[in-house]
N, C-alpha and C. Protein backbone atom coordinates (compact mmCIF):
# COMPACT_ATOMS: atom_id res chain seq x y z
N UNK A 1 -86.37 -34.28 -61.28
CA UNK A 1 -85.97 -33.70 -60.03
C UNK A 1 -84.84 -34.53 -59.45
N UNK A 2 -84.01 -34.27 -59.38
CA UNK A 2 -82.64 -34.45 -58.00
C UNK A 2 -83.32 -35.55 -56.75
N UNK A 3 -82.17 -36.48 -56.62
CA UNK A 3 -82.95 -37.32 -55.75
C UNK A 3 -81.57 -37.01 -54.69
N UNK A 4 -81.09 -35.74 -54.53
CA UNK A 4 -80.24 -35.30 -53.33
C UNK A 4 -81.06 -34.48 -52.01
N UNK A 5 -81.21 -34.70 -51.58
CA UNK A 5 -81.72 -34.90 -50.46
C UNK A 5 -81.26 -33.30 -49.47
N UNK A 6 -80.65 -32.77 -50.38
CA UNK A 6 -79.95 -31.16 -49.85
C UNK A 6 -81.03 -30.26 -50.69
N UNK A 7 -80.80 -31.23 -51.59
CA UNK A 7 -81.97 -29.93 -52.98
C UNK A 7 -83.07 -30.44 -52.79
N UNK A 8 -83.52 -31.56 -52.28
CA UNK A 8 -85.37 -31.27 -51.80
C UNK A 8 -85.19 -30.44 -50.42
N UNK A 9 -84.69 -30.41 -49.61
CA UNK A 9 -84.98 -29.76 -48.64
C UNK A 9 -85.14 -28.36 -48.97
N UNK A 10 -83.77 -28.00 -49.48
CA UNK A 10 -83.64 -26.09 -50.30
C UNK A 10 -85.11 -26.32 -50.58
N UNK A 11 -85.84 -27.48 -51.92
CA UNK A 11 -86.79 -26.49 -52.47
C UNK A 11 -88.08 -26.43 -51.51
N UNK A 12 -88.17 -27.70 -50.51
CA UNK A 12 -89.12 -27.65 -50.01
C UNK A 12 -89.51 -26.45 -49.19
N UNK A 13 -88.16 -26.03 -48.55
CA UNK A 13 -87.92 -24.41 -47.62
C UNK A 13 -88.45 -23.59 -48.35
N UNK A 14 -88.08 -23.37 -49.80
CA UNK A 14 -88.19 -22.34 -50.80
C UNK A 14 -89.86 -22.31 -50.95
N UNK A 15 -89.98 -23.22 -51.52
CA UNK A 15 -92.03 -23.62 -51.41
C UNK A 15 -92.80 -23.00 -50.19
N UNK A 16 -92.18 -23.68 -49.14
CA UNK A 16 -93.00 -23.19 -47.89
C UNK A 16 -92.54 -21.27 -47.40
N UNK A 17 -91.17 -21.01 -47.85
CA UNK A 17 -91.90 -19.44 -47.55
C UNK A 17 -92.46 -18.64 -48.39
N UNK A 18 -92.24 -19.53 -49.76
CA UNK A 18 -93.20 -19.18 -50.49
C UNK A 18 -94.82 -18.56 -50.41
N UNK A 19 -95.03 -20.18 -49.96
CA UNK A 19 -96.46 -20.09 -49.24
C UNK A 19 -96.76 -19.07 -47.80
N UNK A 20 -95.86 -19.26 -47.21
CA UNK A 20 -96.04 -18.18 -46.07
C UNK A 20 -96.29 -16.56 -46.85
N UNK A 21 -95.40 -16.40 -47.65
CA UNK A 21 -95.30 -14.80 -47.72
C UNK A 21 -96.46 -15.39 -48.52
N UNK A 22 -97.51 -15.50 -49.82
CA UNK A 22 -98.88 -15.59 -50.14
C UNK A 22 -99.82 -15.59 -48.90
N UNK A 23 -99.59 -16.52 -48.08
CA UNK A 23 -100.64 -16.22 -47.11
C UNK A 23 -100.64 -14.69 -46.36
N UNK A 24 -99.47 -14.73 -46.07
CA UNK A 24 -99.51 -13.17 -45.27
C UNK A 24 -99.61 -11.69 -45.88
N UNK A 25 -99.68 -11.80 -47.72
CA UNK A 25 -100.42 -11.29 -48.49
C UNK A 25 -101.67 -10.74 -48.27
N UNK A 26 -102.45 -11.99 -48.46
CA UNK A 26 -103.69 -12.67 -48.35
C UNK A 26 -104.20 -12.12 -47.16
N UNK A 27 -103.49 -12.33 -46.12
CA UNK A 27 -103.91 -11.60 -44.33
C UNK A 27 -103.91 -9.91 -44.53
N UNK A 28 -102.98 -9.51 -45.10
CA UNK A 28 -102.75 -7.87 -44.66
C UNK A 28 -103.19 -7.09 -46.31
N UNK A 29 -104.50 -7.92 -47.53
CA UNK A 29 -105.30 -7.71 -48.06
C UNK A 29 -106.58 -7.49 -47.40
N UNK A 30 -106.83 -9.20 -46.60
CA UNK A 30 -108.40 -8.62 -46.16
C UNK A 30 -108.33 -7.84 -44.86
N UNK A 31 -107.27 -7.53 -43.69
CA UNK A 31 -107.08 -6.92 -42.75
C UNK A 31 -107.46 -4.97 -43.25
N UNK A 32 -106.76 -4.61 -44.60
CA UNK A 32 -106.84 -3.65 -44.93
C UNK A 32 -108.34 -3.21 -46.03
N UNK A 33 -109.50 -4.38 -46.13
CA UNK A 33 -110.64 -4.82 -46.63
C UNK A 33 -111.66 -4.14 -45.58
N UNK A 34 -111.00 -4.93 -44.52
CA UNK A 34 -111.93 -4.94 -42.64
C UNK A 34 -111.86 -3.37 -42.03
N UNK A 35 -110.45 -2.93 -42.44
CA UNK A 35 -110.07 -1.75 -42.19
C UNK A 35 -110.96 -0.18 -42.35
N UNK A 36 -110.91 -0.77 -44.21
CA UNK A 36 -111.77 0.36 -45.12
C UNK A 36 -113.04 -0.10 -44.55
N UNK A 37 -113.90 -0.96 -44.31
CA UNK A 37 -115.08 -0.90 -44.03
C UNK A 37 -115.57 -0.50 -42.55
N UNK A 38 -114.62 -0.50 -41.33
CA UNK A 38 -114.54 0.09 -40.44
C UNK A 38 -114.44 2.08 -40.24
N UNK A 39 -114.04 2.14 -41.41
CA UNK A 39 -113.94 4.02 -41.52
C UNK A 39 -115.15 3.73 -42.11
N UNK A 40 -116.00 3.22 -43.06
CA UNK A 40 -117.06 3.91 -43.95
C UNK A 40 -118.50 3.39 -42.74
N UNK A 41 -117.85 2.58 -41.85
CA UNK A 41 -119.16 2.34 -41.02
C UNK A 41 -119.10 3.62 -39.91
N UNK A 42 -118.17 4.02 -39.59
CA UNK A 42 -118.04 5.29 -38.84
C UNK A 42 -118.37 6.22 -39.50
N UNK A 43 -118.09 6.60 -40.59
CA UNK A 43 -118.22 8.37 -41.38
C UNK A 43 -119.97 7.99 -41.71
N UNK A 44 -120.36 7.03 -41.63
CA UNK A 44 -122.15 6.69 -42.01
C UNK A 44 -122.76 6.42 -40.85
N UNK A 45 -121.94 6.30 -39.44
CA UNK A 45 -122.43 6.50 -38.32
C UNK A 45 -123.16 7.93 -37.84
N UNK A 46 -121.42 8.53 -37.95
CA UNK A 46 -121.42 10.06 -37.51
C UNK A 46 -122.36 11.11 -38.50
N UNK A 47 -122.85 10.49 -40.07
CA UNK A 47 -123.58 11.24 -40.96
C UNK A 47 -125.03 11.02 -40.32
N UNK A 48 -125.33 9.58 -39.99
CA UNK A 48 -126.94 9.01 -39.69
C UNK A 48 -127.35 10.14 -38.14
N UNK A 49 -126.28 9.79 -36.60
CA UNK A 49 -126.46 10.46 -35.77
C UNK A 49 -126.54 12.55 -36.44
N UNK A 50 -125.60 12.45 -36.89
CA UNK A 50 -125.89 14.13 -37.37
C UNK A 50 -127.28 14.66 -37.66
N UNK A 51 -127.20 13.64 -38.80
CA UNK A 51 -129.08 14.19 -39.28
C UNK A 51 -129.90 13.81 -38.48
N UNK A 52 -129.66 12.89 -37.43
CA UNK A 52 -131.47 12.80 -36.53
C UNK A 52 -131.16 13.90 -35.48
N UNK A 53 -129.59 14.30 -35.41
CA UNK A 53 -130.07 15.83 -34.58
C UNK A 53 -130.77 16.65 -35.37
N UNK A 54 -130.00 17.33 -36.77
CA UNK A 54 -130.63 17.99 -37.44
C UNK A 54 -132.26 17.72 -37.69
N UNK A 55 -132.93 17.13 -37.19
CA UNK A 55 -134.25 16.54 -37.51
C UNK A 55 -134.56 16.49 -35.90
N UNK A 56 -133.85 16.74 -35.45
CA UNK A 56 -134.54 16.78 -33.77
C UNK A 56 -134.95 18.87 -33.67
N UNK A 57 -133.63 19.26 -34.34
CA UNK A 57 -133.58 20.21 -33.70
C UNK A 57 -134.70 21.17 -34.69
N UNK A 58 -135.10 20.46 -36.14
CA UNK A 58 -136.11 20.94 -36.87
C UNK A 58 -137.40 21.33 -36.05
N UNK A 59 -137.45 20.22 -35.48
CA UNK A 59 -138.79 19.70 -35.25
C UNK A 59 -139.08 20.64 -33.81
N UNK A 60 -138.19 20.93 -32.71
CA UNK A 60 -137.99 21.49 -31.56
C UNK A 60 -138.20 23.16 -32.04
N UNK A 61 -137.87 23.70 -32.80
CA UNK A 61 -137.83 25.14 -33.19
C UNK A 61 -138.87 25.18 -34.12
N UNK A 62 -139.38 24.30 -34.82
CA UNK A 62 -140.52 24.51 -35.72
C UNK A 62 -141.67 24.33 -34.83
């Protein structure tokens, strides 16, 4: 490695947004993880409430 002091800085810059753009990968992977499990806790909300009407309204007319 270069002991110029222009080219560690370049690579150190280069490294670190390196690392930035991996991390912010990494963020807007599990953000879109949190996401999908937020719709499947709703569509298994709105399925669970559905059927205890359907099971209310069994039970009321039967």
């Amino acid at each position: 490695m270069s002991d110029d002091p222009e080219i560690q800085r370049a690579v150190r810059r280069t490294v670190g947004i390196a690392a930035l753009r991996r991390i912010r990968r990494m963020v807007d992977a599990d953000n879109a993880l949190e996401a999908g499990k937020q719709r499947w806790t709703r569509r298994l909300s709105i399925f669970f409430i559905l059927a205890a009407v359907l099971v209310l309204a069994w039970i009321v007319i039967r």
